[in-house]
Protein backbone atom coordinates (compact mmCIF):
# COMPACT_ATOMS: atom_id res chain seq x y z
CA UNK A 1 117.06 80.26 128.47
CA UNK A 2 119.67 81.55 130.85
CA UNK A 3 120.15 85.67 130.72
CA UNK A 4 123.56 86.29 130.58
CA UNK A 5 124.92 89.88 132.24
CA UNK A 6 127.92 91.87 131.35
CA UNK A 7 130.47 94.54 133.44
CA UNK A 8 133.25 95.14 133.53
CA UNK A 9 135.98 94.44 136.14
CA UNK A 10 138.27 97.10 137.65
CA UNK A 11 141.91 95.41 137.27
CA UNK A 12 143.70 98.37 139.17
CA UNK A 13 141.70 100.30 141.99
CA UNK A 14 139.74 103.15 141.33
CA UNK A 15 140.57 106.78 142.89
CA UNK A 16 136.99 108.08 143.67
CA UNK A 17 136.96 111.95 144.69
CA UNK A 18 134.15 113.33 147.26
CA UNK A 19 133.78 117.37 147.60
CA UNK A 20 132.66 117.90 150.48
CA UNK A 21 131.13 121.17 150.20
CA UNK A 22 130.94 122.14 154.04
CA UNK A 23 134.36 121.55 154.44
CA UNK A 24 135.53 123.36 151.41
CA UNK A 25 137.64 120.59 150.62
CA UNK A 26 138.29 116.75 148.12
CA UNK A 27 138.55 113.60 150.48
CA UNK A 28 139.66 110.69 148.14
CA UNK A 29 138.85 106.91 148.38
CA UNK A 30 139.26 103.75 146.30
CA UNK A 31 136.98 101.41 144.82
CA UNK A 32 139.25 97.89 144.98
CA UNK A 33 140.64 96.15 141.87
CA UNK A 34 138.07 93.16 141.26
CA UNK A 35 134.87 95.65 141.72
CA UNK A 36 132.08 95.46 139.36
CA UNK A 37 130.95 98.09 137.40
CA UNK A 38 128.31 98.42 135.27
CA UNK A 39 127.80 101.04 132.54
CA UNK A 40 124.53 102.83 132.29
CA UNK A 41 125.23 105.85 130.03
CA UNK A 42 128.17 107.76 127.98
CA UNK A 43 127.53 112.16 127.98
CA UNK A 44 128.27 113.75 124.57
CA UNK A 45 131.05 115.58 126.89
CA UNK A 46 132.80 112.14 126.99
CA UNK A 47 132.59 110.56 130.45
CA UNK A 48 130.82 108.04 130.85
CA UNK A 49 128.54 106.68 134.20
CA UNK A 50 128.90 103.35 135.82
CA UNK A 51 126.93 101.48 138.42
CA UNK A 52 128.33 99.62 141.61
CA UNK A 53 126.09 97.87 143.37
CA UNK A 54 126.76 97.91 147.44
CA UNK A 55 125.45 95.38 149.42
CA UNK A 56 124.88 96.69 153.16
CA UNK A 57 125.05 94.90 156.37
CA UNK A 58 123.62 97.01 158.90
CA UNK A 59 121.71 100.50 159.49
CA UNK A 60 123.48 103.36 158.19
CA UNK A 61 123.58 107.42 158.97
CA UNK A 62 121.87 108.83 156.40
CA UNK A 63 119.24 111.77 155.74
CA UNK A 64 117.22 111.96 152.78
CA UNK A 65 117.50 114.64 150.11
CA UNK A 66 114.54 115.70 147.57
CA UNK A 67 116.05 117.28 144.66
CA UNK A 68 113.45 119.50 142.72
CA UNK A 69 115.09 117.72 138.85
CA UNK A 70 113.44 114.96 137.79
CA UNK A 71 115.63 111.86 138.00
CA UNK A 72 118.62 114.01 139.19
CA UNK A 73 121.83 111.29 140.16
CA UNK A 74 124.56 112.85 142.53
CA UNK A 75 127.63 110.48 141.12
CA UNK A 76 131.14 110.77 142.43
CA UNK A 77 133.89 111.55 140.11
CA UNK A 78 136.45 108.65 139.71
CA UNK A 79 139.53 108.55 137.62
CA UNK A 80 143.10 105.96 137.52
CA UNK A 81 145.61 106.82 139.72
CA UNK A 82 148.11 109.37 138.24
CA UNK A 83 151.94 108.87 139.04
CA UNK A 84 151.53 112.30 140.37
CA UNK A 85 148.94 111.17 142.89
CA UNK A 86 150.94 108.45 144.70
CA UNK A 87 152.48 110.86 146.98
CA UNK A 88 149.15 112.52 148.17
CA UNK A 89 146.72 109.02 148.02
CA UNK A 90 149.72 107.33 150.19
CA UNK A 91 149.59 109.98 152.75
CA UNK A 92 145.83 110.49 153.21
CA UNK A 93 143.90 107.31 151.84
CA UNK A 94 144.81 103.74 153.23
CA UNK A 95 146.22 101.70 150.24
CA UNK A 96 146.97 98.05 150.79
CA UNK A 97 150.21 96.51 149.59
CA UNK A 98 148.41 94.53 146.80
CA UNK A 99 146.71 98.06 145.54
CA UNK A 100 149.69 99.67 144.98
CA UNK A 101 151.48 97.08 142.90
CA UNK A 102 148.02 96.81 141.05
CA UNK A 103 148.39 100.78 140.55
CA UNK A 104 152.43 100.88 139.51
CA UNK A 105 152.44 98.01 137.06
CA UNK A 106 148.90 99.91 135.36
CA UNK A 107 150.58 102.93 135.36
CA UNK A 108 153.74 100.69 133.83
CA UNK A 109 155.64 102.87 136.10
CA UNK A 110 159.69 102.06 136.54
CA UNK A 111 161.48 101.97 139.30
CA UNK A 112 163.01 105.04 138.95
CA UNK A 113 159.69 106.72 138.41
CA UNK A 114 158.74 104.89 141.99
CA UNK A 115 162.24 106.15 143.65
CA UNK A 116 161.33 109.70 142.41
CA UNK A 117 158.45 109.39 143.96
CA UNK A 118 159.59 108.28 147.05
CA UNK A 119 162.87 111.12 146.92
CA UNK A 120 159.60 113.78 146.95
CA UNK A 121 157.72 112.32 149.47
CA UNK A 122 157.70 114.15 152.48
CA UNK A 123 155.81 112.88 156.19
């Protein structure tokens, strides 16, 4: 008998926010549309946790952290991109072509919600 798996598949990309404590500031990336997730558990507080599973190709920088909680997880916060957060993501976080179409029609975003945008976007 053949054990099947389910996840889910992102259809828009992912905005994924990192504090970085050190720097006393949010650096923001994307998980592509197409990306697997998998969920593993829904808080009373109504978020729920997912699991993406990274293959790696070569030795990485890392350093290894021992928290004193049992079974502590350090997860990243991710959310759908906001019309409001075109303007910063497209200034500080590469987006391909294909991503952002992915992200207006999600959003179901007009074109004159896009040309607002682009009226308030400033280099």
């Amino acid at each position: 008998m053949v054990q099947k798996t389910t996840y889910l598949e992102l259809q828009e990309p992912l905005l994924l926010e990192v504090f970085a404590p050190e720097a006393q500031q949010r650096d923001y990336h994307m998980l592509p549309a197409g990306t697997a997730i998998y969920a593993d558990y829904a808080f009373p507080e109504g978020h729920t946790r997912y699991i993406v599973y990274v293959n790696i190709k070569a030795p990485i920088a890392t350093k290894t952290v021992v928290s004193d909680k049992p079974n502590f997880t350090a997860p990243l916060w991710g959310e759908p991109v906001r019309p409001e957060d075109l303007p910063i993501l497209l200034a500080h976080t590469p987006v391909s072509k294909e991503d952002l179409v992915r992200i207006l029609k999600a959003r179901k975003m007009t074109r004159e919600d896009l040309a607002q945008i682009v009226r308030e976007w400033q280099d």
